[in-house]
Protein backbone atom coordinates (compact mmCIF):
# COMPACT_ATOMS: atom_id res chain seq x y z
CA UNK A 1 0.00 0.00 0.00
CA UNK A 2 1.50 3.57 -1.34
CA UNK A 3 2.05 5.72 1.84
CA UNK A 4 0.75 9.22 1.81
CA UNK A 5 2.55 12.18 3.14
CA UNK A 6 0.33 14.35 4.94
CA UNK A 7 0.51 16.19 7.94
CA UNK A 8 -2.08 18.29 10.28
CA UNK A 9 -2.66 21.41 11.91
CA UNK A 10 -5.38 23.53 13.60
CA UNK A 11 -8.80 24.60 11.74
CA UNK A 12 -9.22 27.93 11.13
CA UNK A 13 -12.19 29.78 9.77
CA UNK A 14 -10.35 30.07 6.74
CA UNK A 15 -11.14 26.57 6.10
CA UNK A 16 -15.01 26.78 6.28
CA UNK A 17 -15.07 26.81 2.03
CA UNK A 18 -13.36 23.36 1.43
CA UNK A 19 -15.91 21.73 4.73
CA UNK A 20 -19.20 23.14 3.07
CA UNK A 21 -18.49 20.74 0.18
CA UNK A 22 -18.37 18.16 2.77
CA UNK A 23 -21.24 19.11 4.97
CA UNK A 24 -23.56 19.15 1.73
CA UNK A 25 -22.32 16.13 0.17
CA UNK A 26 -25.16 14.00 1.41
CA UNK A 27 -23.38 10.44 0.35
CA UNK A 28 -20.79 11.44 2.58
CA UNK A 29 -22.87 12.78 5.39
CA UNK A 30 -25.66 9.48 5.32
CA UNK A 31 -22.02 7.25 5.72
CA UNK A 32 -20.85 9.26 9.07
CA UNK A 33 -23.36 10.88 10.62
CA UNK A 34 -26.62 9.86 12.21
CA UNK A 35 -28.10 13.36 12.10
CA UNK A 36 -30.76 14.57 9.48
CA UNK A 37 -29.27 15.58 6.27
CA UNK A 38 -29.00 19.96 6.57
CA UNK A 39 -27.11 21.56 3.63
CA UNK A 40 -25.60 24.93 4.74
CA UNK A 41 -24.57 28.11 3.15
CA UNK A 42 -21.22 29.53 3.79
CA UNK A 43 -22.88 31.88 6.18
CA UNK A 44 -24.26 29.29 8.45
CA UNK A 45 -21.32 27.19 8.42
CA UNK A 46 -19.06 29.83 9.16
CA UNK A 47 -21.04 30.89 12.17
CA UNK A 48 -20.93 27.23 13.07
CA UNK A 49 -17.14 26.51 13.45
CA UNK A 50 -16.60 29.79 15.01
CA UNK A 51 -18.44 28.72 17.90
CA UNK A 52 -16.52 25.03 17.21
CA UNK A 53 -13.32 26.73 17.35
CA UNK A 54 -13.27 28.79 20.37
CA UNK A 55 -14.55 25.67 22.13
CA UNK A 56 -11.90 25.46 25.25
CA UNK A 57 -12.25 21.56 25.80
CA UNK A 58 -11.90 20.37 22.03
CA UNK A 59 -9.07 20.85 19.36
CA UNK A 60 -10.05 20.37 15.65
CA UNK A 61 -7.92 19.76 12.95
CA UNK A 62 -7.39 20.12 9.22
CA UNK A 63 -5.63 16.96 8.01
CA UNK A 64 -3.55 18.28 4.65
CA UNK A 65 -1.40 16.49 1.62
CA UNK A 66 -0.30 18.65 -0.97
CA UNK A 67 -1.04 21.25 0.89
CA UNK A 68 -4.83 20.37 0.08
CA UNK A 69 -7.23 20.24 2.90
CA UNK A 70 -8.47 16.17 2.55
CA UNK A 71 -10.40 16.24 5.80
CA UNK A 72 -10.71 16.90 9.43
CA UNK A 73 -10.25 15.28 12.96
CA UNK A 74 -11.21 16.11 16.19
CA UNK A 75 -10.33 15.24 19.83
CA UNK A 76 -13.53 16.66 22.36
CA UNK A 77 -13.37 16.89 25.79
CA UNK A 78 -16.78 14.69 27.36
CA UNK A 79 -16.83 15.68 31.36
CA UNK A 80 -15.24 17.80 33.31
CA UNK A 81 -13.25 14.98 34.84
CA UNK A 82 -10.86 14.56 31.42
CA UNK A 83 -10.91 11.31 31.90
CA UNK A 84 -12.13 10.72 28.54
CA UNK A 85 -12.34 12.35 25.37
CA UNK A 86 -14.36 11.93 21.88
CA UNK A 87 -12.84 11.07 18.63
CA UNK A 88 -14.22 11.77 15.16
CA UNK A 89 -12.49 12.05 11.68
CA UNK A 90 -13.95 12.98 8.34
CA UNK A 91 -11.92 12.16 4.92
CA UNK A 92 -13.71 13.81 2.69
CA UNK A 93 -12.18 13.30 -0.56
CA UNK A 94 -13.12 9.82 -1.82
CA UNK A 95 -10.59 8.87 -3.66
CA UNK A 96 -7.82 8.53 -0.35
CA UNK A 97 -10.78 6.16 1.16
CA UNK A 98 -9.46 2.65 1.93
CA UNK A 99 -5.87 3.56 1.83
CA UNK A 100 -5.03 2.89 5.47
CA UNK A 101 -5.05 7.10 5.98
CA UNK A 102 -7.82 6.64 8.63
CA UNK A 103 -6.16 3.95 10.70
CA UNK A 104 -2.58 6.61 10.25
CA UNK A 105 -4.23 9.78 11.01
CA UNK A 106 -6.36 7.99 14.02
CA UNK A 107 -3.01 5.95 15.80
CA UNK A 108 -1.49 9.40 15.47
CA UNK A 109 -4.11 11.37 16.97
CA UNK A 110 -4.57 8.80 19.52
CA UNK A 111 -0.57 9.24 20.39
CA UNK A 112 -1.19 12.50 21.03
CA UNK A 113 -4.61 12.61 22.95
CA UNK A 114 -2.88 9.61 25.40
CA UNK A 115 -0.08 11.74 25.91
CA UNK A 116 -2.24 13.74 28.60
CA UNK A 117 -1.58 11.92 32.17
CA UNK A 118 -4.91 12.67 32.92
CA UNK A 119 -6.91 11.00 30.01
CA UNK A 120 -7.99 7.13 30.05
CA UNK A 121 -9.96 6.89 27.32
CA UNK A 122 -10.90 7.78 23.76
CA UNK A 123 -14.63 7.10 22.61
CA UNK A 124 -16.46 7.74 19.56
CA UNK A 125 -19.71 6.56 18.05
CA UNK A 126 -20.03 5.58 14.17
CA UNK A 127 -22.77 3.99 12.11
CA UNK A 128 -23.16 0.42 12.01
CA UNK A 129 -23.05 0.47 7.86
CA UNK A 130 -20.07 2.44 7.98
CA UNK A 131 -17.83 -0.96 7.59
CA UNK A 132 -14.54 0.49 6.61
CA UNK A 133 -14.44 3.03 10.08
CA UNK A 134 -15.54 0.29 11.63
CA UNK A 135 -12.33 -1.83 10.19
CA UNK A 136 -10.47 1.30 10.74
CA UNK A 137 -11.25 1.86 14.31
CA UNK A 138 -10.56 -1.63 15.41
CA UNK A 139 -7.26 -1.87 13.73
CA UNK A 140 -6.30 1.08 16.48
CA UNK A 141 -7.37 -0.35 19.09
CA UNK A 142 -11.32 0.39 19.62
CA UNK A 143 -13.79 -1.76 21.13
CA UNK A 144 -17.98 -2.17 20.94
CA UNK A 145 -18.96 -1.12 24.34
CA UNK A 146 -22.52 -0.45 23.27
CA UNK A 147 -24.82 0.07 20.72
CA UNK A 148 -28.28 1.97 20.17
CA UNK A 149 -30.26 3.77 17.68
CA UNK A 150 -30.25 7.49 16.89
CA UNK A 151 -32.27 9.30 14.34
CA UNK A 152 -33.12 5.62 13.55
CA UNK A 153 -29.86 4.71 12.38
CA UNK A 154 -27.86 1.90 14.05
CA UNK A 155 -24.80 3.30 15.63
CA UNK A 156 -21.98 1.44 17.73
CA UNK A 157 -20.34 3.06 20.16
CA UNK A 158 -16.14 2.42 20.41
CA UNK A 159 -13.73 2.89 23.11
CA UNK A 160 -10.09 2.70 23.51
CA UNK A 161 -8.45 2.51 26.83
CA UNK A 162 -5.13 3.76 27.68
């Protein structure tokens, strides 16, 4: 498998024009998220991350090759305790799917969230008919602790521990 060189760094609002394609690409949305399908206008979405990025208990990230945005991770603090933190990434151009970038970008990310003393877990949820994060997740270490329904869509909730 060809390895890609690609690298992150922190989301800016600068970076709200390449997401909207995401955000209304509703293939890509109805295989990650559980959430009715909302396209936005720039406007919206702009307003949207600015509230994401000032956030003081998350840190999102552009992940980049080429010096391309290709898609986005995030690492979300989930009680005040910081015990334990939620995971989500988004690749949004299709053709770097099934390339083992996922499982990269997620041991990497995972490195650095474990690197805090204080965290002892990562969680994240993910649709039960999204096979290949499923594949992805478990290949770094994620395990079914639960699953339920939201919206009406099966979802599986992951964990990793420390």
């Amino acid at each position: 498998m060809e390895i890609l060189a690609w690298s992150y760094r922190r989301i800016a609002l600068l970076d709200v024009p390449v997401m909207l394609d995401w955000y209304n690409n509703r293939e890509l949305h109805e295989t990650a998220n559980a959430k009715t399908f909302h396209p936005y206008t720039i406007e919206e979405l702009t307003k949207y991350w600015q509230k994401k990025i000032n956030r003081t208990d998350a840190s999102y990230y552009a992940i980049i090759i080429n010096e391309r945005m290709i898609g986005r991770v995030s690492l979300k603090g989930m009680d005040s305790t910081g015990e334990g933190i939620e995971y989500a990434i988004v690749i949004g151009d299709p053709s770097l799917y099934s390339r083992g970038l996922g499982t990269e970008i997620t041991i990497c990310m995972l490195e650095k969230a474990f690197s805090d003393p204080r965290l002892r877990y990562v969680q994240l949820d993910v649709r039960l008919d999204n096979k290949r994060a499923i594949r992805c997740y478990e290949k770094t270490g994620f395990r079914n602790i639960d699953s339920f329904l939201e919206n009406g869509v099966s979802m599986r909730r992951m964990r990793v521990t420390k």
